[in-house]
N, C-alpha and C. Protein backbone atom coordinates (compact mmCIF):
# COMPACT_ATOMS: atom_id res chain seq x y z
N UNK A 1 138.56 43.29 125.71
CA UNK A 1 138.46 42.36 124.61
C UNK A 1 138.90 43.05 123.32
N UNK A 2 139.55 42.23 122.16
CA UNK A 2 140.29 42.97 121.05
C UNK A 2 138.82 43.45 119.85
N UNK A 3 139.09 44.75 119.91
CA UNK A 3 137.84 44.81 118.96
C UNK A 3 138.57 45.49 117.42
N UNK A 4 139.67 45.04 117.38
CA UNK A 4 140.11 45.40 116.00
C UNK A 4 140.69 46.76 115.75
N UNK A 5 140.60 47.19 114.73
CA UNK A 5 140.14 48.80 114.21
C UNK A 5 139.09 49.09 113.67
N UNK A 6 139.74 50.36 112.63
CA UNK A 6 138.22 51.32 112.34
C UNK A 6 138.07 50.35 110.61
N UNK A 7 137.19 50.92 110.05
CA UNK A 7 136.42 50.21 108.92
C UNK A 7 137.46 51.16 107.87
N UNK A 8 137.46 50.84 106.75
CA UNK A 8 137.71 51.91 105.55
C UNK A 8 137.09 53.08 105.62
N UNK A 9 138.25 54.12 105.53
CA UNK A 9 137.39 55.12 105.70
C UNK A 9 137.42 56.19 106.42
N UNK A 10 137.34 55.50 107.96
CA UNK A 10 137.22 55.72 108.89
C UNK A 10 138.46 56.14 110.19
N UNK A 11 138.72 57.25 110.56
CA UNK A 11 139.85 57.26 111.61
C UNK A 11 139.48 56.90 113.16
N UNK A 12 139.71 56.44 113.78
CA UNK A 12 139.75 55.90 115.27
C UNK A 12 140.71 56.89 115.93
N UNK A 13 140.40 57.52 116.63
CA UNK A 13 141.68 58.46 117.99
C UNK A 13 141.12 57.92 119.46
N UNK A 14 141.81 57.61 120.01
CA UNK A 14 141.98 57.29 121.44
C UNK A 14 142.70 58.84 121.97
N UNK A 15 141.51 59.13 122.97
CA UNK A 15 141.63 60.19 123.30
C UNK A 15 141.60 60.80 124.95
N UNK A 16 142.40 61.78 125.45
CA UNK A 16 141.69 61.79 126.85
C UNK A 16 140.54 63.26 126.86
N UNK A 17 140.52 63.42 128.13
CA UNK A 17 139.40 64.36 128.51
C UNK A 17 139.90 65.75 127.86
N UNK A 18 140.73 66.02 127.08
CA UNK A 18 141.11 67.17 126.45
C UNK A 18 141.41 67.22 125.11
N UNK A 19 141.12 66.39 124.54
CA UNK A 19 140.78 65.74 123.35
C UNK A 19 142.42 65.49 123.08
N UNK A 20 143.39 65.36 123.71
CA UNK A 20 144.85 64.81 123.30
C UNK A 20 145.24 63.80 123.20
N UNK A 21 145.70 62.67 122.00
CA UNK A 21 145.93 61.48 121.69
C UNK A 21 146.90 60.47 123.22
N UNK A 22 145.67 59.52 123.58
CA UNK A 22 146.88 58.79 124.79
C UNK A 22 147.85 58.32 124.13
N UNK A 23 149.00 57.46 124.79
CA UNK A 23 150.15 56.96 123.91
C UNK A 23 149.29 55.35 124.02
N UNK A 24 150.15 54.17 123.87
CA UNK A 24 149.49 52.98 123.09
C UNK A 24 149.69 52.66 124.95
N UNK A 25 148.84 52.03 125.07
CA UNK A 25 148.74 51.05 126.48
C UNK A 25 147.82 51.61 127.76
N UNK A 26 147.53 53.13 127.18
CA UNK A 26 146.76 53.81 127.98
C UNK A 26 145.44 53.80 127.78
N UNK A 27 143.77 54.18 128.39
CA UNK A 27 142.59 53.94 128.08
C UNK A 27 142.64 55.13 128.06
N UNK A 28 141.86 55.40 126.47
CA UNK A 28 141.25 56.53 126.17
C UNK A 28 140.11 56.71 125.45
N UNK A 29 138.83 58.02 125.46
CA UNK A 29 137.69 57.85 124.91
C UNK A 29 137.96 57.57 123.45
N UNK A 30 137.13 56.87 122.55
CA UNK A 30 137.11 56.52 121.49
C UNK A 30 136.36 57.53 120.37
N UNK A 31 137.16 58.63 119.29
CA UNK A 31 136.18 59.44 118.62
C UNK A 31 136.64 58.90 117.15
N UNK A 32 135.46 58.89 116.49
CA UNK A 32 135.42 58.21 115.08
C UNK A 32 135.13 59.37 114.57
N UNK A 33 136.23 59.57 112.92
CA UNK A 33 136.17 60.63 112.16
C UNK A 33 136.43 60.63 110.84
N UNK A 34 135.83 60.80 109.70
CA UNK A 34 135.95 60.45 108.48
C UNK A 34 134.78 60.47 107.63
N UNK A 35 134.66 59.97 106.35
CA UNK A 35 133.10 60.34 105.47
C UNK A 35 131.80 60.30 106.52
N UNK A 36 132.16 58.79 106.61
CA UNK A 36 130.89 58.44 107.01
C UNK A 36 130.22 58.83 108.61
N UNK A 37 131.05 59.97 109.16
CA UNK A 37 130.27 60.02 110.22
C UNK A 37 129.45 61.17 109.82
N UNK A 38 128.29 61.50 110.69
CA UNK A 38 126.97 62.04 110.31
C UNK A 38 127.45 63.20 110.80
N UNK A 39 126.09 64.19 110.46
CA UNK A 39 126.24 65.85 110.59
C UNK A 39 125.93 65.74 112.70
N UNK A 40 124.96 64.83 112.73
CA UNK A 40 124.64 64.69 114.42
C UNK A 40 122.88 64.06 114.26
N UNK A 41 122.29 64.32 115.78
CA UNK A 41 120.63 63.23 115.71
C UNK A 41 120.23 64.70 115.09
N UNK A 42 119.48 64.14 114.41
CA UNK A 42 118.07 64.46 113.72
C UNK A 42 117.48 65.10 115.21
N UNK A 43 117.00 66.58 115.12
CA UNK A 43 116.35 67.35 115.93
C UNK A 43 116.71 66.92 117.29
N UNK A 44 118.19 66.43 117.38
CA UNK A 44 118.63 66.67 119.25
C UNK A 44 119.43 67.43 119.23
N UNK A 45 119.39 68.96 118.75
CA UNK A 45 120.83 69.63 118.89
C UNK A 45 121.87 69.21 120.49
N UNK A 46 121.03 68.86 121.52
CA UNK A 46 121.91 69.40 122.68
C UNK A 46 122.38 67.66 123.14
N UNK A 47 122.06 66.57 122.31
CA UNK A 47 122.77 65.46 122.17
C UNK A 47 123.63 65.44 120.89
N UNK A 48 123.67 66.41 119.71
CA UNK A 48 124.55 66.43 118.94
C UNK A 48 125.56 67.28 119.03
N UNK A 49 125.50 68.02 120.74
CA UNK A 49 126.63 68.88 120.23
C UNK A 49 127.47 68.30 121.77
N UNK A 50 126.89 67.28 122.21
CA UNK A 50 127.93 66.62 123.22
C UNK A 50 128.62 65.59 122.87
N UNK A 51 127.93 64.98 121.09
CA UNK A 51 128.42 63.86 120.84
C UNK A 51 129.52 63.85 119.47
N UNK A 52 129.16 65.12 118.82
CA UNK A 52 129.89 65.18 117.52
C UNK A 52 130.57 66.64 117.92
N UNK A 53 132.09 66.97 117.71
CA UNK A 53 132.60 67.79 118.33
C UNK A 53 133.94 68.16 117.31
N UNK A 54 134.02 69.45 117.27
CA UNK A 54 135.15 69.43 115.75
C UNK A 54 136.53 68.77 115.77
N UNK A 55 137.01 67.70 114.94
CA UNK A 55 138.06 67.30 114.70
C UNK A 55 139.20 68.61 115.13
N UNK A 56 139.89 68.12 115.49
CA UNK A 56 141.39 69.27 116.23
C UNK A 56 142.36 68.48 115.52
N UNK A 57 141.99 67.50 114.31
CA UNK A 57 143.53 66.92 113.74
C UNK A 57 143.10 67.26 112.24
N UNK A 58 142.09 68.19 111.76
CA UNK A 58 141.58 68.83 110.41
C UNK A 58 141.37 69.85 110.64
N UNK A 59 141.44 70.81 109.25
CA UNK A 59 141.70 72.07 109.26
C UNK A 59 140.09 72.14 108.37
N UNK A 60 139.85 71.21 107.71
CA UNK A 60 138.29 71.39 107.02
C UNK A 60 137.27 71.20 107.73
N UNK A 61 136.82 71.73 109.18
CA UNK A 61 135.72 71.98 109.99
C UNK A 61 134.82 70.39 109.73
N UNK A 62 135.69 69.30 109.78
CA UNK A 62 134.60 68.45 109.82
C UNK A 62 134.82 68.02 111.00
N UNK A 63 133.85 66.84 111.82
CA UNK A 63 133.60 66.35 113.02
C UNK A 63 134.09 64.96 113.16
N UNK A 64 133.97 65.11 114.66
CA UNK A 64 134.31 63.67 115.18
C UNK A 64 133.17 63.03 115.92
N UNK A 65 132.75 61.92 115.96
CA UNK A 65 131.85 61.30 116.99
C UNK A 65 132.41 60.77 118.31
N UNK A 66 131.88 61.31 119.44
CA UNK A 66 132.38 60.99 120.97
C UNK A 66 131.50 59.83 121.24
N UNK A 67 131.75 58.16 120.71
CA UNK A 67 131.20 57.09 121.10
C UNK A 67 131.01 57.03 122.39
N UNK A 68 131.47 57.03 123.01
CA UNK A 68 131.28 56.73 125.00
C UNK A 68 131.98 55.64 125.19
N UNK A 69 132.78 55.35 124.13
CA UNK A 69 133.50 53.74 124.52
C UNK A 69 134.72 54.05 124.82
N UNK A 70 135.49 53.25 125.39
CA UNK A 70 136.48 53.08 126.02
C UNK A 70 138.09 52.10 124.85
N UNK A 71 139.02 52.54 125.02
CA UNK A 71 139.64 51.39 124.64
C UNK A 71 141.45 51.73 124.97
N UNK A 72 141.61 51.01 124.14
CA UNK A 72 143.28 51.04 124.51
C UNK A 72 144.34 50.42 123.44
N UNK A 73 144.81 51.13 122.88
CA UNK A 73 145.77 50.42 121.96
C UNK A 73 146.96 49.70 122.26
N UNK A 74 146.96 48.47 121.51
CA UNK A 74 147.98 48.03 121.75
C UNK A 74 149.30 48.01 121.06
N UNK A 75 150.54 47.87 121.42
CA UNK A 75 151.93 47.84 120.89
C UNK A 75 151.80 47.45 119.23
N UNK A 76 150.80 47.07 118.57
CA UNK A 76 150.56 46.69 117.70
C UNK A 76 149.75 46.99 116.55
N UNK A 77 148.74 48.29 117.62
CA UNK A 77 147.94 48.64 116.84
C UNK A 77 146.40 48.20 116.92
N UNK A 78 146.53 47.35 117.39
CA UNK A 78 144.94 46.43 117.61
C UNK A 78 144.30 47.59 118.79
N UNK A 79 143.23 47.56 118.82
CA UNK A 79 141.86 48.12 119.53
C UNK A 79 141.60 47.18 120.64
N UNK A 80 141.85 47.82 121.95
CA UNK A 80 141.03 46.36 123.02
C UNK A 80 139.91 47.39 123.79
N UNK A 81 138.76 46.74 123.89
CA UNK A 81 137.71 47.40 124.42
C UNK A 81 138.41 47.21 126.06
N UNK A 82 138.12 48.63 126.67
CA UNK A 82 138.23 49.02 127.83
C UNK A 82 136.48 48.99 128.93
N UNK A 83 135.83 49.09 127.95
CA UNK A 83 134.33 49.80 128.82
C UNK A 83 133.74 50.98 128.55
N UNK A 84 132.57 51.27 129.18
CA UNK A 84 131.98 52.68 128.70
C UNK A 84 132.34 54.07 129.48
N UNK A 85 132.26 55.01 128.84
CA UNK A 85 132.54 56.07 129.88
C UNK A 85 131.36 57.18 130.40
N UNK A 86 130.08 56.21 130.14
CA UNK A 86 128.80 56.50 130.70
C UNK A 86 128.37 55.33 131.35
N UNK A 87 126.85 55.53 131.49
CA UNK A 87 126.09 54.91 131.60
C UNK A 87 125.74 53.46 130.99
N UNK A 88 125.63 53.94 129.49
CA UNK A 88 124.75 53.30 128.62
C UNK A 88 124.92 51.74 128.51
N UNK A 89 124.36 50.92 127.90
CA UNK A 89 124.51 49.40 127.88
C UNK A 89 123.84 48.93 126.63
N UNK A 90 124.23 47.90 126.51
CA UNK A 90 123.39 47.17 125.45
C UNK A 90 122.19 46.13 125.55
N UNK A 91 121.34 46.05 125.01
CA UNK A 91 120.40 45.30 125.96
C UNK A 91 119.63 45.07 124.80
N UNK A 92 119.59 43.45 124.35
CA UNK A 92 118.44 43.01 123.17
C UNK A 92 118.85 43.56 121.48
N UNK A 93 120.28 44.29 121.56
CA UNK A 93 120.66 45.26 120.77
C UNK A 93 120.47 46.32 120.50
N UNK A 94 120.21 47.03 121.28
CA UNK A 94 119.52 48.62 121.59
C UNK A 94 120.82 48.84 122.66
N UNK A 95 120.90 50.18 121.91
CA UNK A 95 121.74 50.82 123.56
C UNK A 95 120.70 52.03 124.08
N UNK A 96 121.08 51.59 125.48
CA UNK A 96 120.24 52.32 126.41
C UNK A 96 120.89 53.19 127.50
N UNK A 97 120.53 54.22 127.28
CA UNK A 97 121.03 55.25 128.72
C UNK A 97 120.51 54.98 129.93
N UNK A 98 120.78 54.60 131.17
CA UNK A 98 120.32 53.69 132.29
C UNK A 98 119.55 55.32 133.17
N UNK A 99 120.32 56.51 132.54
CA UNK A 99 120.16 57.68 133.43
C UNK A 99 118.79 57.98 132.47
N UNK A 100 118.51 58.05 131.30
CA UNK A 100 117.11 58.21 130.81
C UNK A 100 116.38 57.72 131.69
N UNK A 101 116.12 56.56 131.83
CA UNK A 101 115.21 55.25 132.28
C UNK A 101 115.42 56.06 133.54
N UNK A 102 115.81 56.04 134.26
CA UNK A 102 115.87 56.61 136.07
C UNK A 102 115.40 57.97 135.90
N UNK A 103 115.54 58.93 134.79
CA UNK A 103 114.30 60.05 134.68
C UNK A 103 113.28 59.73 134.93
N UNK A 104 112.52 58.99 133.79
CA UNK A 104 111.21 58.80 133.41
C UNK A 104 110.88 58.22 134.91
N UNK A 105 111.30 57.01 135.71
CA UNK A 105 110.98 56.39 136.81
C UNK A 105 110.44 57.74 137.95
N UNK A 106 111.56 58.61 137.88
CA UNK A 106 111.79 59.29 138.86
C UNK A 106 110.55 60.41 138.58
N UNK A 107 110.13 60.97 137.65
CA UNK A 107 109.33 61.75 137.33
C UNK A 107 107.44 61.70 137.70
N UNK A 108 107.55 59.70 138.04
CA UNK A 108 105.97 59.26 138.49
C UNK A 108 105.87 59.71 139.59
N UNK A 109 105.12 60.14 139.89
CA UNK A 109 104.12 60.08 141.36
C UNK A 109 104.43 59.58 142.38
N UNK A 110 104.96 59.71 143.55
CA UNK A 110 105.12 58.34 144.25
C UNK A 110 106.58 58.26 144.56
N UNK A 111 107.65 58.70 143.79
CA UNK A 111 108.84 57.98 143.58
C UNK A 111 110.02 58.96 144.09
N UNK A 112 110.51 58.65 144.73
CA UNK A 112 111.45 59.63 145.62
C UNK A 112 112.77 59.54 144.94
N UNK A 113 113.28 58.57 144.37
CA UNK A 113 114.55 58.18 143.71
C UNK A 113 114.57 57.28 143.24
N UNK A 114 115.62 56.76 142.25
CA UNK A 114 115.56 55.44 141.58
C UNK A 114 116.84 55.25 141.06
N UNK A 115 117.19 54.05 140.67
CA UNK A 115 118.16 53.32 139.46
C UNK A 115 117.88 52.47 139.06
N UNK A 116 118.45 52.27 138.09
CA UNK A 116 118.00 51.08 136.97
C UNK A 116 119.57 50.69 136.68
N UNK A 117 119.01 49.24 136.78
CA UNK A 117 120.23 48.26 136.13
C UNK A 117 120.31 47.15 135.81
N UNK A 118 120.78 46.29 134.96
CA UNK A 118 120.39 45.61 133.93
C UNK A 118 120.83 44.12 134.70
N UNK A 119 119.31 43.43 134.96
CA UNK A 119 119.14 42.19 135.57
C UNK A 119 120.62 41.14 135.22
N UNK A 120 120.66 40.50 136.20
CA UNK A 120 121.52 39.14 135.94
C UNK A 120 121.64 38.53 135.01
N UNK A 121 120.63 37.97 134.33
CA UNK A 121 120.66 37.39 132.98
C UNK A 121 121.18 38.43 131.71
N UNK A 122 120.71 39.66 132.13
CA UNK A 122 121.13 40.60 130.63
C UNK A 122 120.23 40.84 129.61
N UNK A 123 119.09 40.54 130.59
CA UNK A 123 117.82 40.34 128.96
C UNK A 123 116.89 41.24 129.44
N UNK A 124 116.95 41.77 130.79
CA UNK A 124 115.93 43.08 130.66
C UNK A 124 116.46 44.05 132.00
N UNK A 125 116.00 44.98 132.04
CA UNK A 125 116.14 46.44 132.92
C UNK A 125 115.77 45.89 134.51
N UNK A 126 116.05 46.36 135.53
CA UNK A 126 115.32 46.57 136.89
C UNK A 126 115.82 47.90 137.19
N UNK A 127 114.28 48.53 137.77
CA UNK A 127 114.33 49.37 138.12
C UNK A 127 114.11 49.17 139.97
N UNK A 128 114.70 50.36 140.27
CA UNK A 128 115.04 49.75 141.97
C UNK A 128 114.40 51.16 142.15
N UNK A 129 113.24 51.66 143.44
CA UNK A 129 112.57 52.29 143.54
C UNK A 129 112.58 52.99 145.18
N UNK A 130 112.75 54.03 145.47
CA UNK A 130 112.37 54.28 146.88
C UNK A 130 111.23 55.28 146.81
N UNK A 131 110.26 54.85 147.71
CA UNK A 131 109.28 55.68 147.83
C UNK A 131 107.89 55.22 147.70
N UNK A 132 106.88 55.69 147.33
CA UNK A 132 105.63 54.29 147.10
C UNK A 132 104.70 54.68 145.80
N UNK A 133 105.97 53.86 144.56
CA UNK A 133 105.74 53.58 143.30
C UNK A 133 104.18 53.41 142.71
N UNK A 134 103.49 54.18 141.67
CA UNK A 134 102.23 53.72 141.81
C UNK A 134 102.36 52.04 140.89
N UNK A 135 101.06 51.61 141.28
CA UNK A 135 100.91 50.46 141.17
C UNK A 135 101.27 49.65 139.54
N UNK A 136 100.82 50.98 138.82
CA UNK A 136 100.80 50.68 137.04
C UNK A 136 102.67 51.28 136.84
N UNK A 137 103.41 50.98 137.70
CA UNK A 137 104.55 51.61 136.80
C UNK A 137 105.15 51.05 135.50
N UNK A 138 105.04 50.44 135.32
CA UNK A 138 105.35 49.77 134.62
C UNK A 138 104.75 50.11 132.96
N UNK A 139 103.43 50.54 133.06
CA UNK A 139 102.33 50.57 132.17
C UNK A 139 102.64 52.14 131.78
N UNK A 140 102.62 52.60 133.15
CA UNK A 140 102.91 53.96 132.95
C UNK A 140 104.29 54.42 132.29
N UNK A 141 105.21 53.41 132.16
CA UNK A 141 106.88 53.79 131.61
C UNK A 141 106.37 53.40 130.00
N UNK A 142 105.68 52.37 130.19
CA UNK A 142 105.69 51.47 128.58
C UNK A 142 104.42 52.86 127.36
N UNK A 143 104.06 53.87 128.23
CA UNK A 143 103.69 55.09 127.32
C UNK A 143 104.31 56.03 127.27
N UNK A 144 105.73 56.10 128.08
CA UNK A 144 106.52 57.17 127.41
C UNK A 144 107.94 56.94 127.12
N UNK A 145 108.20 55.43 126.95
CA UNK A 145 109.60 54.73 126.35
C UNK A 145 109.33 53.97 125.26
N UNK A 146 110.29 53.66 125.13
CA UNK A 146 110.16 52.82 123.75
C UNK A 146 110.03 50.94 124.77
N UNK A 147 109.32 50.14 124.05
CA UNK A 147 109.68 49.19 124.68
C UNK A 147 110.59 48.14 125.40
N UNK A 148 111.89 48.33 124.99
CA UNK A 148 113.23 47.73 125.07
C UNK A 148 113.43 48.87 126.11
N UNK A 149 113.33 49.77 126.69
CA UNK A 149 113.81 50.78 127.62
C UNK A 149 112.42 50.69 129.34
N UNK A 150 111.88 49.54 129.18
CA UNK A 150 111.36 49.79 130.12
C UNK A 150 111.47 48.53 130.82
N UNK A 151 111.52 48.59 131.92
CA UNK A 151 112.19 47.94 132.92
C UNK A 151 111.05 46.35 133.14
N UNK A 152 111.73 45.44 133.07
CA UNK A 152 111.08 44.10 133.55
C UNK A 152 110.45 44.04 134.89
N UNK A 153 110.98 44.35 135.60
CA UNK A 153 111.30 44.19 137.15
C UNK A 153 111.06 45.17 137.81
N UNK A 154 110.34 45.32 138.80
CA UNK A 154 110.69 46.60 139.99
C UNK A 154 110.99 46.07 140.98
């Protein structure tokens, strides 16, 4: 789907796994670079240093952000969303790492393996379980997630 370009400001590179510009028609990761991107999270060094990574098209040591999105330019210049190149999803307007959520699952008592993936409708999580889940999982996820990250469904 056409998602435009970048805002004022802001540079867009379509990129591959070696941080080298694709040509226009090819899918490449999406890194945003310019004022407004941030130094990285607040006390996650080891999610800020997989996600903000030094610009290789500046010589002034500033950064780029590695969105996880996907896209593809066209003959024209326009932005078409390709997809993610993780996990993550959107859900209620929160993005969510589906591999978090299958930690926390995986970490109860009981639980031999798991995945999580985002029901039919699109409005909440299922978590899919092998092994013999205790009874409160649910209760037990909703004290160490945020609420929008815990699964409707088992």
């Amino acid at each position: 789907s056409p998602i435009g370009g970048p805002i004022p400001g802001l540079t867009v590179h379509l990129l591959d796994d070696r941080l080298r510009p694709v040509p226009p028609g090819r899918v490449g990761a999406i890194y945003v670079a310019g004022d407004q991107v941030s130094l990285g999270y607040l006390g996650r060094p080891g999610l800020t240093a997989g996600r903000f990574v030094a610009n290789p098209f500046t010589a002034d040591g500033s950064r780029m952000y590695h969105t996880g999105d996907l896209a593809r330019r066209t003959l024209d210049g326009e932005l078409e969303f390709a997809g993610r190149a993780d996990d993550q999803v959107q859900l209620k307007g929160f993005r969510v790492e589906l591999g978090e959520v299958e930690s926390a699952v995986r970490e109860l008592a009981g639980v031999v393996d798991a995945a999580v993936t985002v029901a039919d409708s699109g409005d909440h999580l299922v978590a899919h379980v092998v092994g013999e889940p205790p009874a409160d999982l649910t209760a037990l996820l909703a004290a160490k997630l945020p609420a929008h990250m815990v699964p409707g469904r088992v």
